[in-house]
N, C-alpha and C. Protein backbone atom coordinates (compact mmCIF):
# COMPACT_ATOMS: atom_id res chain seq x y z
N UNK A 1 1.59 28.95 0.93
CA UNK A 1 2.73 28.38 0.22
C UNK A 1 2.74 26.87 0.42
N UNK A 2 3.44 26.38 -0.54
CA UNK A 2 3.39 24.75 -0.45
C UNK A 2 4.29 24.54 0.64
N UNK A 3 4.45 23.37 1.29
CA UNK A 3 5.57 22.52 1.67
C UNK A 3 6.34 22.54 0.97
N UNK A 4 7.56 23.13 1.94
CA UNK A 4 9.28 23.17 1.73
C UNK A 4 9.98 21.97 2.04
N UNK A 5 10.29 20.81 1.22
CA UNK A 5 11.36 19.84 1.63
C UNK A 5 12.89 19.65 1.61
N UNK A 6 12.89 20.91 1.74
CA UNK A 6 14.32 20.98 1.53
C UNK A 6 14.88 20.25 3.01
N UNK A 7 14.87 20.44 3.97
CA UNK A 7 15.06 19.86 5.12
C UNK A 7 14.28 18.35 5.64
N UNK A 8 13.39 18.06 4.90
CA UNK A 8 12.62 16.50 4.90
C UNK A 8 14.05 15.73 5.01
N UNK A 9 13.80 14.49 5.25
CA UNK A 9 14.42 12.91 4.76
C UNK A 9 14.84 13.19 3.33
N UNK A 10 14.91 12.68 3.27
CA UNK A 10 15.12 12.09 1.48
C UNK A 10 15.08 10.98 0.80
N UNK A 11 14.66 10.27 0.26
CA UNK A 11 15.56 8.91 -0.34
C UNK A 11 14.68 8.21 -1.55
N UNK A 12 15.62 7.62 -2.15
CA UNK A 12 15.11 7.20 -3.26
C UNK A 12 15.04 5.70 -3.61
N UNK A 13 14.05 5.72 -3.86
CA UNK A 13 13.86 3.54 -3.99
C UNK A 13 14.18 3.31 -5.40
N UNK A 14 15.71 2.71 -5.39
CA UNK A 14 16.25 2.06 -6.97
C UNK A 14 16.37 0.64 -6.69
N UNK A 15 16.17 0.28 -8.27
CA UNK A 15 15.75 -0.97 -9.00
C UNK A 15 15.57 -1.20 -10.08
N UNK A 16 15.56 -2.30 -10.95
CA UNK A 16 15.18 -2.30 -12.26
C UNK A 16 13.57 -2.43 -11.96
N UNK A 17 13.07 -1.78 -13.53
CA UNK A 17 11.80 -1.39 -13.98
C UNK A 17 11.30 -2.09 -15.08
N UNK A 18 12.32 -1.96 -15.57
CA UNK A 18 12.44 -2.82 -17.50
C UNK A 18 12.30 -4.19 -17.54
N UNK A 19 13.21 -4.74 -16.93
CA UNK A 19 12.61 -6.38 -16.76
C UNK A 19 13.23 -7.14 -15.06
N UNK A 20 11.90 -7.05 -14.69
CA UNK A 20 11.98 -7.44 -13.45
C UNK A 20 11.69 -9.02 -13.44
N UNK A 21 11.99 -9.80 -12.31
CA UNK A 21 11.75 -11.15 -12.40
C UNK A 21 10.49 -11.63 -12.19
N UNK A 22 9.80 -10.24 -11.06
CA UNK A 22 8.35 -10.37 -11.17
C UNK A 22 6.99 -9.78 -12.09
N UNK A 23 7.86 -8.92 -12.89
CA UNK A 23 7.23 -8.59 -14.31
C UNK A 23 6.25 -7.97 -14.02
N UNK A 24 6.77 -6.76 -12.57
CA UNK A 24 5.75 -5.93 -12.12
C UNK A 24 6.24 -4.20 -12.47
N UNK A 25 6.84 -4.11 -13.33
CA UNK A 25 7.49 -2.80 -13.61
C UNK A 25 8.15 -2.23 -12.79
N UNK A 26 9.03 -3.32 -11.61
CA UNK A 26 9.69 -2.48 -10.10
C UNK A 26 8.69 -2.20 -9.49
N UNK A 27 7.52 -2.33 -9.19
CA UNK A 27 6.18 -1.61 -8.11
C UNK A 27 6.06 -2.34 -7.69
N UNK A 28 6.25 -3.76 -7.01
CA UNK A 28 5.74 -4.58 -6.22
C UNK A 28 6.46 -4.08 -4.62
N UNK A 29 8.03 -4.51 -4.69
CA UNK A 29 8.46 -3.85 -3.50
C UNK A 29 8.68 -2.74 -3.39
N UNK A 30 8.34 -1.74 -3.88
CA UNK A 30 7.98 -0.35 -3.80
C UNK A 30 7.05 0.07 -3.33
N UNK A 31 5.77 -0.79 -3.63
CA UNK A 31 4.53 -1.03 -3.45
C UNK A 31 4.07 -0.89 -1.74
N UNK A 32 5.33 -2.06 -1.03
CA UNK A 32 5.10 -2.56 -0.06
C UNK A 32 6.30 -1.80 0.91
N UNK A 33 7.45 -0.89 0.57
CA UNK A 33 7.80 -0.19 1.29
C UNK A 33 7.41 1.26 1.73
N UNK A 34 7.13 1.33 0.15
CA UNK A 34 7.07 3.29 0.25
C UNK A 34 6.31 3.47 1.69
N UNK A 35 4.98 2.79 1.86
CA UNK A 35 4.01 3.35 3.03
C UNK A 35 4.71 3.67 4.16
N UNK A 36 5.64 2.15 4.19
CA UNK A 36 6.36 2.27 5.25
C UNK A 36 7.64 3.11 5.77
N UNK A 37 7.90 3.59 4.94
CA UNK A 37 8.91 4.82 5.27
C UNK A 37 7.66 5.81 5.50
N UNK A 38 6.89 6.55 4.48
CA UNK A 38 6.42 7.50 4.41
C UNK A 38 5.32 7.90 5.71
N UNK A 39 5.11 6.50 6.63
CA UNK A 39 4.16 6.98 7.95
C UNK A 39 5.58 7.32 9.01
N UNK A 40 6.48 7.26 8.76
CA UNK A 40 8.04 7.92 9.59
C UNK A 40 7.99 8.92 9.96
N UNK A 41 8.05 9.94 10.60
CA UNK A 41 8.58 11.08 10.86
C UNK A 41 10.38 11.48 11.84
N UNK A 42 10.85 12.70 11.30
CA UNK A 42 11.95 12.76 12.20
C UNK A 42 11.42 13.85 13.44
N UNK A 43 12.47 14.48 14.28
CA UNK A 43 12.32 14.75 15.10
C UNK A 43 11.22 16.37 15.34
N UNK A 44 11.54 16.49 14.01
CA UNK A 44 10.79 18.15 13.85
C UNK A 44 9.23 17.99 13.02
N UNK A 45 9.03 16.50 13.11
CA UNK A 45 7.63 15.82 12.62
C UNK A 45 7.24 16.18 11.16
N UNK A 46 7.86 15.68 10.46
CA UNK A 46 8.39 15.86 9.14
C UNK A 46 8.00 14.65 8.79
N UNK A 47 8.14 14.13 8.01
CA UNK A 47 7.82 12.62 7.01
C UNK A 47 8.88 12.67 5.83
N UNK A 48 9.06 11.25 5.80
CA UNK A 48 10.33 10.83 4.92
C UNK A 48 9.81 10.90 3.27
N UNK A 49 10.61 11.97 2.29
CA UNK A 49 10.14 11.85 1.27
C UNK A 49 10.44 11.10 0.38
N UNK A 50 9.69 10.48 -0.36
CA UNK A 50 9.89 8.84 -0.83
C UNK A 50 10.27 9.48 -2.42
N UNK A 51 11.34 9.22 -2.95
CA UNK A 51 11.28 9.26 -4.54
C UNK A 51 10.88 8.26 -5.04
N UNK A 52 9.88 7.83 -5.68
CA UNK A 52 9.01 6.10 -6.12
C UNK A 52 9.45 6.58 -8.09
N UNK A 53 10.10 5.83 -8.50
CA UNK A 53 10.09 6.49 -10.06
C UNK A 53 9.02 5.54 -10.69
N UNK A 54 8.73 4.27 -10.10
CA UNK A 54 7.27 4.14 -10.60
C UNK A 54 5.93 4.58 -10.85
N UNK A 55 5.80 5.98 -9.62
CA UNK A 55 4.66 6.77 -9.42
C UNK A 55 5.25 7.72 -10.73
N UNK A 56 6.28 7.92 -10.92
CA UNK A 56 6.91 9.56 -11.21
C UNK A 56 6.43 9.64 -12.68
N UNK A 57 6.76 8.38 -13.44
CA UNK A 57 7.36 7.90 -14.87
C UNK A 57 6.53 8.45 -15.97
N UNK A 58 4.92 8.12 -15.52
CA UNK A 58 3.74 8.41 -16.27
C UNK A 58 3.80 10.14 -16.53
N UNK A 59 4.19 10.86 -15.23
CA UNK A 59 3.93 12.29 -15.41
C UNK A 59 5.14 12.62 -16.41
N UNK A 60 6.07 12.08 -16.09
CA UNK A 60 7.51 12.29 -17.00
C UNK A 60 7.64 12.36 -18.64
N UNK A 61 6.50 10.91 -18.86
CA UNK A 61 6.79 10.66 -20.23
C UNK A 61 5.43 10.41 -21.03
N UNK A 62 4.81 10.51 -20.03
CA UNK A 62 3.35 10.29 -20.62
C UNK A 62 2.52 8.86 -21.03
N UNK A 63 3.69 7.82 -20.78
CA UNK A 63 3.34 6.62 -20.78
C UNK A 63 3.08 5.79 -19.40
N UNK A 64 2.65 4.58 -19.35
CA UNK A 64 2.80 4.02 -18.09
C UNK A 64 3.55 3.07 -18.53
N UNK A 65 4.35 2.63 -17.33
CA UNK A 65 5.88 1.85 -17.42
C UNK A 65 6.14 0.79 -18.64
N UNK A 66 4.89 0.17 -18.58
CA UNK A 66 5.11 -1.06 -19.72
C UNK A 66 4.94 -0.68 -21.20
N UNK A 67 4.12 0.43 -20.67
CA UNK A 67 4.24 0.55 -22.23
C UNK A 67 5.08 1.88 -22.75
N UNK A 68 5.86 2.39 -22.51
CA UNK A 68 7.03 3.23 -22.62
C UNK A 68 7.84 2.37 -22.89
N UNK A 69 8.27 1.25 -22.10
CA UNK A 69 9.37 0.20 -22.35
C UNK A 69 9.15 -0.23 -23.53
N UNK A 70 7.27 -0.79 -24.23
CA UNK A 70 7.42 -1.45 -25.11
C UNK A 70 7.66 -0.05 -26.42
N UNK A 71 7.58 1.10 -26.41
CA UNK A 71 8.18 2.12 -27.35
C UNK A 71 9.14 2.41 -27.13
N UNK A 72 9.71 2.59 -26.33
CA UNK A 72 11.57 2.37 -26.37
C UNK A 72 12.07 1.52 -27.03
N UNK A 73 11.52 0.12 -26.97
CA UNK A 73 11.93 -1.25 -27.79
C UNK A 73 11.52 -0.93 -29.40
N UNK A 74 10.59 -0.55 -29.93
CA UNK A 74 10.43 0.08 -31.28
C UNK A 74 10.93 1.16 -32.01
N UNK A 75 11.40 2.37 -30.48
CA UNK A 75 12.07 3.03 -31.22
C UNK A 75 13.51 2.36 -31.97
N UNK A 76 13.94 2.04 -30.98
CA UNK A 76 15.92 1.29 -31.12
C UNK A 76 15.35 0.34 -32.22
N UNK A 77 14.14 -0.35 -32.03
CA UNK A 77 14.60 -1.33 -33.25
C UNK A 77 14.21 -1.05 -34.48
N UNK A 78 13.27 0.40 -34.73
CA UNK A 78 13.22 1.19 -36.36
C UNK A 78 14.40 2.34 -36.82
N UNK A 79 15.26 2.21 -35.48
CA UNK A 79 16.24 3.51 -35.70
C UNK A 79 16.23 4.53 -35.08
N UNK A 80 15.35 4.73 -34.81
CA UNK A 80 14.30 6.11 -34.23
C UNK A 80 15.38 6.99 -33.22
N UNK A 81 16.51 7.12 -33.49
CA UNK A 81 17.70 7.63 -32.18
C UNK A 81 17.29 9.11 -31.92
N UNK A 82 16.48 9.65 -32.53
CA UNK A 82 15.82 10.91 -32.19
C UNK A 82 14.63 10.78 -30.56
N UNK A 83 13.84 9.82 -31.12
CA UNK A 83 12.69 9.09 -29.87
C UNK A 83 13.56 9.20 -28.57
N UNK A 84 14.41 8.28 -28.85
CA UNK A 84 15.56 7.80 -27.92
C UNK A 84 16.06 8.26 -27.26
N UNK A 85 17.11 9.55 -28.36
CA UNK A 85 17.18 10.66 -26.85
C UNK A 85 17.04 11.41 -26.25
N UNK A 86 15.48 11.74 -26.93
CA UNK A 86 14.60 12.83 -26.35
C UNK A 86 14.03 11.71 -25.37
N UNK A 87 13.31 11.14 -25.18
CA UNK A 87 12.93 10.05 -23.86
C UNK A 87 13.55 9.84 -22.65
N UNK A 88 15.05 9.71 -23.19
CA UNK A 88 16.08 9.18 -22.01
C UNK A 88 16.54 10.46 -20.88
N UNK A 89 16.21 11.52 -22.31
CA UNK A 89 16.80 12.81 -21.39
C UNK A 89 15.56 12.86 -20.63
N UNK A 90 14.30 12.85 -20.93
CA UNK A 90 13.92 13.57 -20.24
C UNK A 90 13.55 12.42 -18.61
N UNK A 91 13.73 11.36 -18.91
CA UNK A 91 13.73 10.39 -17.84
C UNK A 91 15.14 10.89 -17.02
N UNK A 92 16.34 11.02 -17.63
CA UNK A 92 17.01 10.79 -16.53
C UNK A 92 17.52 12.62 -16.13
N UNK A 93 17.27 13.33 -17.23
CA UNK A 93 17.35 14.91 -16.72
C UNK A 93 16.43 15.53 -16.03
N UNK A 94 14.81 14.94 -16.56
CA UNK A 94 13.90 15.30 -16.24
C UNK A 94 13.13 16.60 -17.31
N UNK A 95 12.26 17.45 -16.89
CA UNK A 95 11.74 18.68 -17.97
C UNK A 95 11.03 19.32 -17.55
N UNK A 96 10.84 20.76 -18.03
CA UNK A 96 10.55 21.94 -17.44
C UNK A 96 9.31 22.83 -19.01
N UNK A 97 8.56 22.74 -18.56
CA UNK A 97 7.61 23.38 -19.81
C UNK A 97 6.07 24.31 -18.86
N UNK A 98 6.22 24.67 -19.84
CA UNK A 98 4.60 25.49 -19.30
C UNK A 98 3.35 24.63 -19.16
N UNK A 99 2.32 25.04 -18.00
CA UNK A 99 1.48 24.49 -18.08
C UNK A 99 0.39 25.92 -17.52
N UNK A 100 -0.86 25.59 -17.56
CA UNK A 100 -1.80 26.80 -18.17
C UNK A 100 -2.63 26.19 -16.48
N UNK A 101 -2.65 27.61 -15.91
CA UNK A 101 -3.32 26.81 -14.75
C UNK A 101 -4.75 27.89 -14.67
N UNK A 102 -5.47 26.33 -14.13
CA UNK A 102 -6.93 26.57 -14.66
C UNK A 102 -7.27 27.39 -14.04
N UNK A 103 -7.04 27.98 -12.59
CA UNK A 103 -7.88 29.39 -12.25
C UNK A 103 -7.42 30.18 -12.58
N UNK A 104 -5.98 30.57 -13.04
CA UNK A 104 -5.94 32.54 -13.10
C UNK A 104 -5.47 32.50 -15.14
N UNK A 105 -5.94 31.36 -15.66
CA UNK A 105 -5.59 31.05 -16.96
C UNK A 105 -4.17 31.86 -17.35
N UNK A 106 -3.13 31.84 -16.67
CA UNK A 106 -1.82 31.96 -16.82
C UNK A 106 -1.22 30.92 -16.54
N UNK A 107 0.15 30.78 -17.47
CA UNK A 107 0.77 29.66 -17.78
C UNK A 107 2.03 29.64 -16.89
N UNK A 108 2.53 28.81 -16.14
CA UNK A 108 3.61 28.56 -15.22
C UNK A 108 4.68 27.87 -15.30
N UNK A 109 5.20 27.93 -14.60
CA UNK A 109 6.80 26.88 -15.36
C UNK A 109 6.29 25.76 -14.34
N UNK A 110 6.56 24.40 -14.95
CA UNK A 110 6.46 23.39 -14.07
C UNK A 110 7.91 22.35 -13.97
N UNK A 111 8.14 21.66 -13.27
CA UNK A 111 9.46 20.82 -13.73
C UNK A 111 9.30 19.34 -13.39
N UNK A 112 9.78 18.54 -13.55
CA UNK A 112 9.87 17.02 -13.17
C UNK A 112 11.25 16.78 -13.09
N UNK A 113 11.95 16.84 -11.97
CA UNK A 113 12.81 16.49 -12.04
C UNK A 113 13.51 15.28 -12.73
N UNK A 114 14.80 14.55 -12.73
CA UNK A 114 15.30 13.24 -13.67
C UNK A 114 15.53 12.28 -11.92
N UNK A 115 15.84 11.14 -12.68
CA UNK A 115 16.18 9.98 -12.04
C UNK A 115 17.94 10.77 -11.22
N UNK A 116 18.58 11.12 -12.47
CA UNK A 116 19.57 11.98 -11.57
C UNK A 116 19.61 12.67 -10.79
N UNK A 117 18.77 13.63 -10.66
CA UNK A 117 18.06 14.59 -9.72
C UNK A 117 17.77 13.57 -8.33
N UNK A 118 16.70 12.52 -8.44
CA UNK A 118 16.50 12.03 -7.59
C UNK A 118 17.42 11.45 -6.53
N UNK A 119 18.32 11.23 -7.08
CA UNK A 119 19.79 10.45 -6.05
C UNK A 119 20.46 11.66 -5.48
N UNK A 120 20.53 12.53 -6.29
CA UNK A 120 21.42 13.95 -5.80
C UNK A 120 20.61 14.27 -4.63
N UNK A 121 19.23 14.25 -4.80
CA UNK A 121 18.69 14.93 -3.78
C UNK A 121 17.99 14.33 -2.51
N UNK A 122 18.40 13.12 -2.43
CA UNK A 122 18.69 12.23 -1.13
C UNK A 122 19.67 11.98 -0.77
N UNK A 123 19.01 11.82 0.73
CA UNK A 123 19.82 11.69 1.83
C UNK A 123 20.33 10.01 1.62
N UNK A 124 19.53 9.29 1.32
CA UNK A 124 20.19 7.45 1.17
C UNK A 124 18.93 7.06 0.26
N UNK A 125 19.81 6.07 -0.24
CA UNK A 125 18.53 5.49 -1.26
C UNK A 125 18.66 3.79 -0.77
N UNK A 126 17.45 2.97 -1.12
CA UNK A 126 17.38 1.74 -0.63
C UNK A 126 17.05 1.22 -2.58
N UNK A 127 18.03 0.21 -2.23
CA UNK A 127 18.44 -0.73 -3.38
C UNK A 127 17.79 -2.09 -3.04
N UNK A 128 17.07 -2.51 -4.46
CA UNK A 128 16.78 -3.80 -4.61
C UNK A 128 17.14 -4.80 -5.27
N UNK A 129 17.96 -5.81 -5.74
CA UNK A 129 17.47 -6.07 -7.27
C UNK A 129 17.95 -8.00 -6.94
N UNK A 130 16.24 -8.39 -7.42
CA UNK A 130 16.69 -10.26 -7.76
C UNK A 130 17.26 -10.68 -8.56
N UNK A 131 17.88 -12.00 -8.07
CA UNK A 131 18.16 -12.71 -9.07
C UNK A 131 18.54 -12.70 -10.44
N UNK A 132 17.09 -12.70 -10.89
CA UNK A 132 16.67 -12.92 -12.49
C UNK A 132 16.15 -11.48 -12.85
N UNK A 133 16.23 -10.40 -12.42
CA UNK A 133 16.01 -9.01 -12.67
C UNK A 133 17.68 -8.59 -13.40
N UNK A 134 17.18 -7.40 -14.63
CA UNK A 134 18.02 -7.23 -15.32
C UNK A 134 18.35 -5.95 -15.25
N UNK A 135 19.23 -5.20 -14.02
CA UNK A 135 19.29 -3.79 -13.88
C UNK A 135 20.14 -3.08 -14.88
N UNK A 136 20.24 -2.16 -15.47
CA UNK A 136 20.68 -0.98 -15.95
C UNK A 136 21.36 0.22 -15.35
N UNK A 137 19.83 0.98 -15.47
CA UNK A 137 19.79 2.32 -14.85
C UNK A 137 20.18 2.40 -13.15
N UNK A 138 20.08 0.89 -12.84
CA UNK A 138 20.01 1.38 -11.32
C UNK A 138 21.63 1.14 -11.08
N UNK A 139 22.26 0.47 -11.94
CA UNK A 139 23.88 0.73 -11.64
C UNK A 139 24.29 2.12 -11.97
N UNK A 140 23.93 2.96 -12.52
CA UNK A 140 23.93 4.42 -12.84
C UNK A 140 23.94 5.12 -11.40
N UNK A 141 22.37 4.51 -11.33
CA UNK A 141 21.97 5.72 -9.88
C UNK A 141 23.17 5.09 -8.80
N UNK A 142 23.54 3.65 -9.08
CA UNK A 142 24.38 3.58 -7.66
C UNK A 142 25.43 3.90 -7.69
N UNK A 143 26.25 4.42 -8.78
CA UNK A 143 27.65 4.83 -8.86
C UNK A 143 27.10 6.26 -9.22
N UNK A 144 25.99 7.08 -8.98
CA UNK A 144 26.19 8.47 -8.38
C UNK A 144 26.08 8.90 -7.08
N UNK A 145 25.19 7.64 -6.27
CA UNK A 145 25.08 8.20 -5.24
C UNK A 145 26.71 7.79 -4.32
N UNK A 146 27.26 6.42 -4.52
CA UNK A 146 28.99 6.07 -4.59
C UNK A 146 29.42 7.57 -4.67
N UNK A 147 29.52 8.07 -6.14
CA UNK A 147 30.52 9.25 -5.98
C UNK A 147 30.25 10.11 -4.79
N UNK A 148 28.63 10.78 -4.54
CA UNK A 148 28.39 11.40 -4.01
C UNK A 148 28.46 11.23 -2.33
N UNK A 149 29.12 9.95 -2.29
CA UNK A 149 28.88 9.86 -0.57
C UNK A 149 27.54 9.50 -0.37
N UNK A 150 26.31 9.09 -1.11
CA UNK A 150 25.24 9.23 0.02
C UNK A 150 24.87 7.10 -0.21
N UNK A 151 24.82 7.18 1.12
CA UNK A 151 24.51 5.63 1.60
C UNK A 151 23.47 5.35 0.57
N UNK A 152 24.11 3.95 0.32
CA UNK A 152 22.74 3.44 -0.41
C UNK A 152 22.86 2.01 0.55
N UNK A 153 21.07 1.68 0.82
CA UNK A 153 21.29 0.56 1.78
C UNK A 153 20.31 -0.57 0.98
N UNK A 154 21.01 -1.83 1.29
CA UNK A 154 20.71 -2.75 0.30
C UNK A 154 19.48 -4.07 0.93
N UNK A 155 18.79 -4.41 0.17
CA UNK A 155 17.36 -5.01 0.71
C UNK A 155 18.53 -6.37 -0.06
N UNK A 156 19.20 -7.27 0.80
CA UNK A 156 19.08 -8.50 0.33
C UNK A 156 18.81 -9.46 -0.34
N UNK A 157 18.49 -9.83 -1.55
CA UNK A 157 17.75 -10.71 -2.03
C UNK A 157 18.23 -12.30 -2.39
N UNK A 158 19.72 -12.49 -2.24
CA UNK A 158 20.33 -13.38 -2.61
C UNK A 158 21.57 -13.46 -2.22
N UNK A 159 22.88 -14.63 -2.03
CA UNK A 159 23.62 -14.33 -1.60
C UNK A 159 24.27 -12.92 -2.33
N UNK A 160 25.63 -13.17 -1.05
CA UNK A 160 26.59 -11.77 -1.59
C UNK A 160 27.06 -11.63 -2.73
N UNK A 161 27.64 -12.83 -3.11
CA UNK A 161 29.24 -13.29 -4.04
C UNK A 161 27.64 -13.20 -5.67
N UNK A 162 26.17 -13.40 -5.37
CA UNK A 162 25.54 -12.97 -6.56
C UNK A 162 25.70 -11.82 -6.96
N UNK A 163 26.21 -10.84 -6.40
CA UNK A 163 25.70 -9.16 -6.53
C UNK A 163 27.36 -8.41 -7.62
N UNK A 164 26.97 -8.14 -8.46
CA UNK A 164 28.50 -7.98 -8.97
C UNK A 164 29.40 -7.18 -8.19
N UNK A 165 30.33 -7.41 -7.98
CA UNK A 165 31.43 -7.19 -7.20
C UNK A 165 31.76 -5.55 -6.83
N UNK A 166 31.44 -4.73 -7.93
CA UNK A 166 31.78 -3.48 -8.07
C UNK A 166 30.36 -2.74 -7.35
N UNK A 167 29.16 -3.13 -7.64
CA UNK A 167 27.69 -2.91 -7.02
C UNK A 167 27.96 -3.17 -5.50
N UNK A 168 28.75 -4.15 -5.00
CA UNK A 168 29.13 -4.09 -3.44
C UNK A 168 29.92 -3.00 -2.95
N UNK A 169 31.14 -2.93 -3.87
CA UNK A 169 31.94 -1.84 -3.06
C UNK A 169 30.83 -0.47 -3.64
N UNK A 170 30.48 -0.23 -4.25
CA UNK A 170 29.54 1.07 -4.46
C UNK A 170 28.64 0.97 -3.00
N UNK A 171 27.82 -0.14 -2.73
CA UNK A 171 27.20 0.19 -1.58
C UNK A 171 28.02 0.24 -0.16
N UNK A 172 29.13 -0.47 -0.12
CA UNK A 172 30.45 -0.19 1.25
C UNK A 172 30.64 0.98 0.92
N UNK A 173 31.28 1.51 -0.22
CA UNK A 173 31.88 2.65 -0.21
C UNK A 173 30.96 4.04 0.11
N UNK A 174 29.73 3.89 0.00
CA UNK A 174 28.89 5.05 0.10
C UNK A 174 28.88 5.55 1.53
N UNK A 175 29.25 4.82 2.06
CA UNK A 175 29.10 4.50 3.84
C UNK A 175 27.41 3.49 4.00
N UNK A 176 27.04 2.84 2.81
CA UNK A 176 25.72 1.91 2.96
C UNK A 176 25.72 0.68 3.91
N UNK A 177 25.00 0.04 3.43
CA UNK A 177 24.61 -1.25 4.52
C UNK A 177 24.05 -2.18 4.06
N UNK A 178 24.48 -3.43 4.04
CA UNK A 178 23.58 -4.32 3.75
C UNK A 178 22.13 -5.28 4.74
N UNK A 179 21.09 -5.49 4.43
CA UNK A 179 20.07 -6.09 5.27
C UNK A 179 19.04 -6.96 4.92
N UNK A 180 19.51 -8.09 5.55
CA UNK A 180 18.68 -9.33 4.81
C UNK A 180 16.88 -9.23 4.77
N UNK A 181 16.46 -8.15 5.41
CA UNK A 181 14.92 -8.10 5.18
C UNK A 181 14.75 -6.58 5.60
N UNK A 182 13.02 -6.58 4.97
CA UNK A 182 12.72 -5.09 4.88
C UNK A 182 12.57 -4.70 6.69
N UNK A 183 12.41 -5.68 7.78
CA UNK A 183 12.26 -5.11 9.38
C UNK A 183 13.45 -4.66 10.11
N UNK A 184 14.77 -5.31 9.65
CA UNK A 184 16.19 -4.62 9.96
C UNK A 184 16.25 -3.47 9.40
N UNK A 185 16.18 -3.17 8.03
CA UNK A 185 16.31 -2.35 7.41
C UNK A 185 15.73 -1.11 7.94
N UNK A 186 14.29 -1.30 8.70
CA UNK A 186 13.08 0.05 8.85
C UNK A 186 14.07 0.28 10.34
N UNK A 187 14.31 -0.71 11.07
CA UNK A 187 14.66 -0.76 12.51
C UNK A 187 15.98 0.25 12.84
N UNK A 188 17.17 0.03 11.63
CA UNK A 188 18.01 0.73 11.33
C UNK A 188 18.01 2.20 11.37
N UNK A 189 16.66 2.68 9.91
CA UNK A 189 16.13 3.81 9.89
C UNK A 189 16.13 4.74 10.87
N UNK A 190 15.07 3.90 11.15
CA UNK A 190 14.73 4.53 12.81
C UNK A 190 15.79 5.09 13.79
N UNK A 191 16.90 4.60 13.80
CA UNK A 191 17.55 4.45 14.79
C UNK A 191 18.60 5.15 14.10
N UNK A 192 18.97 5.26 12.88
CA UNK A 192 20.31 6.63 12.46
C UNK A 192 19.70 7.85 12.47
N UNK A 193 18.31 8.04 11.86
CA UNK A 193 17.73 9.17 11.37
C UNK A 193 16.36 9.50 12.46
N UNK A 194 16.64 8.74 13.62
CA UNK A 194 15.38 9.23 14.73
C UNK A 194 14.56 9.42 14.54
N UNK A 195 14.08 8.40 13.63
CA UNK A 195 12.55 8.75 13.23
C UNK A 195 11.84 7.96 14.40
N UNK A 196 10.36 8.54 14.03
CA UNK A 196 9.28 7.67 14.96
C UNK A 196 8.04 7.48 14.29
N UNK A 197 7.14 6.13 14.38
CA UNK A 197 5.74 6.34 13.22
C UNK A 197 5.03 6.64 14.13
N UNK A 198 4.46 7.82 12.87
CA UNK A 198 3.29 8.73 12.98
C UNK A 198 2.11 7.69 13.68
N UNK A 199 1.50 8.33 14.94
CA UNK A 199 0.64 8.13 15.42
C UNK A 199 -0.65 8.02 14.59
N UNK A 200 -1.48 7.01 14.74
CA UNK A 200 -3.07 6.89 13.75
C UNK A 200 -3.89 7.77 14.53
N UNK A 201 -4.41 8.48 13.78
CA UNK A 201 -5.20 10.07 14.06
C UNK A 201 -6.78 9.08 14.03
């Protein structure tokens, strides 16, 4: 049987994707955290499961990030509201279809979960967003994980009084945290959720 994560970590790395300031599709500091959670373990030697929706997106929609964005932008601007919200659903619901598996040539249900899914099903999610980055979706994910109680903890990037006002109390109110760099932030980790890194084998 596969690995059961129902009892893992959880958490999900939100951010804008669409237009970032570094015009890396959100994967740069994703890039450079995920590892670092994911060599974590908690006490029952488990590893922290990373939701990356940059890794996810391609299996989701069949595009890779930039260029999904640039057909999203063609659909809305020929009309196309059919494209639109078959895309969106299945990004933020996610989808469930058959797939034909190659040794016993029987077909299986498979699923991809949504971006919604992803917040529901962490324990805390770590928030990014600069400056000159133009978030969306990730004010979504942060006023579900807000409703839901689950901490979202915030990677710093600029002062406070930049961050819109309501995006702060969403991260106070979650019971979150704010942290001016990614080594407070891991140090934190460590120290609510008892993790320890995995020893190099």
């Amino acid at each position: 049987m596969n690995n059961i994560i129902n009892d893992w970590i959880k958490c999900y790395l939100i951010g804008p994707m669409e237009a970032t300031k570094a015009e890396d599709g959100g994967r740069g500091w994703r890039d450079k955290l995920r590892p670092e959670l994911e060599k974590r373990v908690d006490q029952n030697g488990n590893s922290i499961y990373v939701f990356d929706p940059t890794l996810a997106e391609f299996e989701k929609v069949g595009y890779s990030i930039e260029d999904f964005h640039s057909k999203m932008h063609g659909w809305i601007a020929s009309g196309n509201k059919d494209k639109v919200r078959e895309y969106m659903d299945i990004i933020w619901r996610g989808k469930t279809f058959l797939r034909k598996n190659e040794e016993t040539g029987k077909e299986e249900l498979t699923t991809y979960i949504g971006d919604i899914d992803y917040v529901k099903y962490s324990d805390f999610v770590i928030l990014k967003i600069e400056k000159d980055d133009k978030p969306c979706g990730t004010y979504g994910e942060a006023m579900i994980a807000y409703d839901r109680k689950i901490p979202i903890y915030l990677l710093q990037t600029m002062p406070l009084n930049d961050y819109s006002k309501t995006l702060m109390g969403w991260v106070l109110g979650s019971g979150g945290e704010i942290f001016p760099n990614k080594a407070q932030l891991l140090e934190f980790l460590d120290k609510k959720y008892k993790l320890k890194v995995k020893k190099e084998s």
